[in-house]
C-alpha atoms as a PDB file:
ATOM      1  CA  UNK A   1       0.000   0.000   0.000  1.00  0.00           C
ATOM      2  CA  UNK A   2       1.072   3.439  -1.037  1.00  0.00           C
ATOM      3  CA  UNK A   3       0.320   5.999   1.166  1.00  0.00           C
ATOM      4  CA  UNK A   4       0.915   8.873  -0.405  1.00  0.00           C
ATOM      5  CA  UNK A   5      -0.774   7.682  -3.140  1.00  0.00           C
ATOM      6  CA  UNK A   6      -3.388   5.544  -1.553  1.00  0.00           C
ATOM      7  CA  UNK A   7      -2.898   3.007  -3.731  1.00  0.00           C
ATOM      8  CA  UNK A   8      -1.975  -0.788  -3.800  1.00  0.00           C
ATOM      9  CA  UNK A   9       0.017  -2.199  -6.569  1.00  0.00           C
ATOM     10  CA  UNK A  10      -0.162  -6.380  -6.124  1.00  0.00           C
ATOM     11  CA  UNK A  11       0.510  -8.393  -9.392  1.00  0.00           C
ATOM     12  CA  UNK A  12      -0.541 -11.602 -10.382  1.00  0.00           C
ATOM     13  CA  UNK A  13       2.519 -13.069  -9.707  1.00  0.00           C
ATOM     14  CA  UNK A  14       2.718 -12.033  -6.390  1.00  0.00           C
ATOM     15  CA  UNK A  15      -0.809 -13.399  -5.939  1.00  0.00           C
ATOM     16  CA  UNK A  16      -0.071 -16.819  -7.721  1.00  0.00           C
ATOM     17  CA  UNK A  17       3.249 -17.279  -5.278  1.00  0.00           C
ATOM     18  CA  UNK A  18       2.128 -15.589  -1.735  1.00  0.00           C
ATOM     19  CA  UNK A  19      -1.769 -16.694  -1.719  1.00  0.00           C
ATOM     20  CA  UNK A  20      -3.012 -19.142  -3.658  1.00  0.00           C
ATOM     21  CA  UNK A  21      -1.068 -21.796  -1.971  1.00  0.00           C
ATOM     22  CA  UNK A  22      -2.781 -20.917   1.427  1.00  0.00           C
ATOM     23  CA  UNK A  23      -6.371 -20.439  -0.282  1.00  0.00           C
ATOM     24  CA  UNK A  24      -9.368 -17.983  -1.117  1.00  0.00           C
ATOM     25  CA  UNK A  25      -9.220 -16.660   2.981  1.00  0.00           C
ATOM     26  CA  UNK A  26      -5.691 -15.607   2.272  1.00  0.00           C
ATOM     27  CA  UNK A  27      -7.492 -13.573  -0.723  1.00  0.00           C
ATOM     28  CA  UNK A  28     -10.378 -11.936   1.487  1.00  0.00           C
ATOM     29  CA  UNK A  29      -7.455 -11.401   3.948  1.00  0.00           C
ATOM     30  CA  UNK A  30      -5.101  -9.497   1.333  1.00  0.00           C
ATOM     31  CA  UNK A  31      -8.090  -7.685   0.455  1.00  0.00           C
ATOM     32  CA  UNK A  32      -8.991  -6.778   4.151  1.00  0.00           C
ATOM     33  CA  UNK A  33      -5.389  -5.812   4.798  1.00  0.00           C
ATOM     34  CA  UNK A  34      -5.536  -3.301   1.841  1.00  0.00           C
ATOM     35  CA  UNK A  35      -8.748  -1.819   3.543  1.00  0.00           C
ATOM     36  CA  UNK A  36      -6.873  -1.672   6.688  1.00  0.00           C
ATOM     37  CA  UNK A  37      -3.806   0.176   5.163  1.00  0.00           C
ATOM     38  CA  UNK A  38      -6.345   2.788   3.566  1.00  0.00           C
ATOM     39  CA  UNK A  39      -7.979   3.011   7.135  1.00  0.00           C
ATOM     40  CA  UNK A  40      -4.754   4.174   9.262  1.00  0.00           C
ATOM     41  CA  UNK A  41      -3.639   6.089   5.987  1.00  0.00           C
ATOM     42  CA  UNK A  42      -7.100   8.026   6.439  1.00  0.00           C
ATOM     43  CA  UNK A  43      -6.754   8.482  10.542  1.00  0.00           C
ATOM     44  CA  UNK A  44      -3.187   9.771   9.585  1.00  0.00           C
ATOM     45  CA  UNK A  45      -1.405   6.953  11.211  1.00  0.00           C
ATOM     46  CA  UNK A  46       1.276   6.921   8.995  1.00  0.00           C
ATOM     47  CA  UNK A  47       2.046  10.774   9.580  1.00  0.00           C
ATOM     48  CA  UNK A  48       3.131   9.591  13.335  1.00  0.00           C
ATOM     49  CA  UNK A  49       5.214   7.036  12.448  1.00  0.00           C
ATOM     50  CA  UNK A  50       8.825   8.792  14.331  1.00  0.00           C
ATOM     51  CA  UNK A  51       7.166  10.952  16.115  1.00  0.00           C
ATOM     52  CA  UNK A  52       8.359   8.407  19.069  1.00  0.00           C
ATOM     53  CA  UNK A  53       4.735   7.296  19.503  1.00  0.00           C
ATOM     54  CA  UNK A  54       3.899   5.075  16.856  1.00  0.00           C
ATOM     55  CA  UNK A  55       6.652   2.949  14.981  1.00  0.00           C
ATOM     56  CA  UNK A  56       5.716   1.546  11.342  1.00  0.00           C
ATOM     57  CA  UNK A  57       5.076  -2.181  12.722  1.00  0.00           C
ATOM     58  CA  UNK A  58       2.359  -0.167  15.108  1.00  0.00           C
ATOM     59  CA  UNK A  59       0.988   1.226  11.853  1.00  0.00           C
ATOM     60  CA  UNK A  60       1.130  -2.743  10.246  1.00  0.00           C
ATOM     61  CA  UNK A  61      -0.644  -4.252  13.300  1.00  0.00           C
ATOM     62  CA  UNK A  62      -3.499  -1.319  13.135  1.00  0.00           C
ATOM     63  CA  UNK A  63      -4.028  -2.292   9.873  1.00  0.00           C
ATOM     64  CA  UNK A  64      -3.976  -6.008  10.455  1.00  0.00           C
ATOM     65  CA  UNK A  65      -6.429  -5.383  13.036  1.00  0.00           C
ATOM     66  CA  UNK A  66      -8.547  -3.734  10.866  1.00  0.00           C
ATOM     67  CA  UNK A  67      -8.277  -6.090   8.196  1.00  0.00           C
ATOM     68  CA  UNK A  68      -9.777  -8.724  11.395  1.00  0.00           C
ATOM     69  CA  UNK A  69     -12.644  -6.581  11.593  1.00  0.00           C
ATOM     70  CA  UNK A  70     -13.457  -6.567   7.367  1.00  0.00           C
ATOM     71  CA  UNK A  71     -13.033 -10.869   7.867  1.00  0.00           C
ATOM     72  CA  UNK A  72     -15.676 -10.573  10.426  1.00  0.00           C
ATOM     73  CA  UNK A  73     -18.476  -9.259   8.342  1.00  0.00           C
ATOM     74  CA  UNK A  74     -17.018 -12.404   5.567  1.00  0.00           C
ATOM     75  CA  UNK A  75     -17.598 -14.722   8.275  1.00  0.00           C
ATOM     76  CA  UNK A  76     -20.876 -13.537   9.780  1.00  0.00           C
ATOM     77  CA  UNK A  77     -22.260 -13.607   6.144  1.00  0.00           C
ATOM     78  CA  UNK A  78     -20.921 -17.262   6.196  1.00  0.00           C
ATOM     79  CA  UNK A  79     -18.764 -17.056   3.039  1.00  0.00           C
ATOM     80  CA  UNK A  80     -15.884 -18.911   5.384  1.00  0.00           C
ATOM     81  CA  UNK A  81     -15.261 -22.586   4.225  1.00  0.00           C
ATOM     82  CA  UNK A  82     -13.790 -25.469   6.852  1.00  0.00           C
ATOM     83  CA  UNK A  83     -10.359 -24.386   6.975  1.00  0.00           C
ATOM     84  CA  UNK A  84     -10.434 -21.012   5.946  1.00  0.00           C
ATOM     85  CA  UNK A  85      -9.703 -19.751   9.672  1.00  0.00           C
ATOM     86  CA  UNK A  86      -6.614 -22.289   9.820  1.00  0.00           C
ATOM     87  CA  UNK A  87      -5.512 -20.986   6.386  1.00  0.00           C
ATOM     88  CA  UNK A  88      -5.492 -17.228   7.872  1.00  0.00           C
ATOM     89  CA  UNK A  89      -3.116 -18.449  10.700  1.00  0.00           C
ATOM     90  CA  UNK A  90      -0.949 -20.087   7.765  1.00  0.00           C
ATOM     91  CA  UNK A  91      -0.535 -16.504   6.541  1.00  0.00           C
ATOM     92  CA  UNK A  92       0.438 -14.613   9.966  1.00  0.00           C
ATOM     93  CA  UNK A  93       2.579 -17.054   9.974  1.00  0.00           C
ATOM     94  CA  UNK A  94       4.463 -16.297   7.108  1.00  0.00           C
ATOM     95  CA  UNK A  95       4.777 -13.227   8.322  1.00  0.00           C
ATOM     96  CA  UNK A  96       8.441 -12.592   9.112  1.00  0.00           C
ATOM     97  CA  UNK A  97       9.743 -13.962  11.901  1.00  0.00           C
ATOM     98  CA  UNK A  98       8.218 -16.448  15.111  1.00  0.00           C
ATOM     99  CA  UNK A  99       7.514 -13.042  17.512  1.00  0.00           C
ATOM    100  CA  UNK A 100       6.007 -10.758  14.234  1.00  0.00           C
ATOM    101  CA  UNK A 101       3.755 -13.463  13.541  1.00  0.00           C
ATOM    102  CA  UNK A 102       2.777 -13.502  17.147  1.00  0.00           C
ATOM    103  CA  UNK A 103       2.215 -10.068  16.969  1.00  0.00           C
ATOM    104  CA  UNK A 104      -0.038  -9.754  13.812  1.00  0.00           C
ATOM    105  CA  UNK A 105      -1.781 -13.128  14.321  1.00  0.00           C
ATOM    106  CA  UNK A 106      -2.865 -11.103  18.113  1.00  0.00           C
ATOM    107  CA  UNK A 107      -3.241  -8.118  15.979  1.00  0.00           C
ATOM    108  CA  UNK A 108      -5.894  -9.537  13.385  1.00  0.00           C
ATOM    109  CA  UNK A 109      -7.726 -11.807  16.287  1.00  0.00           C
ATOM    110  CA  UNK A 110      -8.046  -8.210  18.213  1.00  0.00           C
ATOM    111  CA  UNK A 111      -9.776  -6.872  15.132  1.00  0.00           C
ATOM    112  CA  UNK A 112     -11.647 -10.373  14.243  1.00  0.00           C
ATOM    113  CA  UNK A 113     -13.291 -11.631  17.572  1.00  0.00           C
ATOM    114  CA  UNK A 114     -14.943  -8.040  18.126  1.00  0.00           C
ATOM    115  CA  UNK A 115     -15.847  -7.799  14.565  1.00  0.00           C
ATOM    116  CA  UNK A 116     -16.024  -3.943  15.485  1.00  0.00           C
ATOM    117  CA  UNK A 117     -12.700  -1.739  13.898  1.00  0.00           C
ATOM    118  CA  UNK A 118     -13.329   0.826  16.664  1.00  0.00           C
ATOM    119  CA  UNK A 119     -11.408  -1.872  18.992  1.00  0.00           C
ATOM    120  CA  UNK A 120      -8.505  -1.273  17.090  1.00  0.00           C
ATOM    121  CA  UNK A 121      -5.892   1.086  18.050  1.00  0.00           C
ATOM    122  CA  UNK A 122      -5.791   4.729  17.078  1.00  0.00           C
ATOM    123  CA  UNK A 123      -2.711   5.489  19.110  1.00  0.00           C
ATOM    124  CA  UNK A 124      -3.871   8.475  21.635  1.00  0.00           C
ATOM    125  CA  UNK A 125      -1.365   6.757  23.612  1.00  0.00           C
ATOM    126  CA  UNK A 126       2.059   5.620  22.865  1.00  0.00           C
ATOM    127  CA  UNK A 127       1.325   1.592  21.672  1.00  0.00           C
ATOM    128  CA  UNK A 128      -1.719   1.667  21.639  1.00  0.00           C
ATOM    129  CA  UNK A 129      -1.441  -2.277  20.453  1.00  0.00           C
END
């Protein structure tokens, strides 16, 4: 995601090597990620990042989190299959290493089990996740 731009650029390649070997939840979650990006790039989270409040992972895990909330409304409409919530949990854990896993796996359940993106962090205080 681009935020001065507020745009995402993903190709087909990266889709065919990064998701489609996890599944169509790793899809919805891309797509819920991108929302989540264009969320914090709309509260200005971005703007903070080095102010010595908000680092760039914060601004990652706020959108993660957000992106949780977006996969809550796919799940309460029931388009989740047997597997698809495993298959998420595949992709956090591609994420970098063991503890930034942790972190965005904890950031994306935050968002996901209230289903409500006003749960997520806005940073009014330093770390707010």
């Amino acid at each position: 995601y681009c935020f001065s731009t507020n745009t995402a650029l993903l190709t087909l390649g990266w889709f065919t090597k990064h998701i489609e070997p996890i599944g169509n939840a790793a899809l919805a979650a891309t797509v819920g990620e991108i929302y989540g990006f264009h969320v914090t790039n709309a509260l200005g989270l971005e703007k903070l990042v080095g102010t010595g409040h908000v680092t760039e992972n914060d601004v990652f895990k706020a959108a993660v989190c957000f992106s949780g909330a977006w996969l809550y409304t796919v799940y309460e409409r029931n388009f989740f299959e047997n597997g698809d919530l495993q298959a998420l949990g595949n992709l956090f854990a591609s994420y970098g290493d063991v503890h930034a896993a942790r972190d965005y796996l904890s950031a994306f359940e935050r968002g996901f089990q209230r289903g409500d993106p006003t749960g997520c962090p806005k940073f009014a205080e330093p770390h707010g996740l």
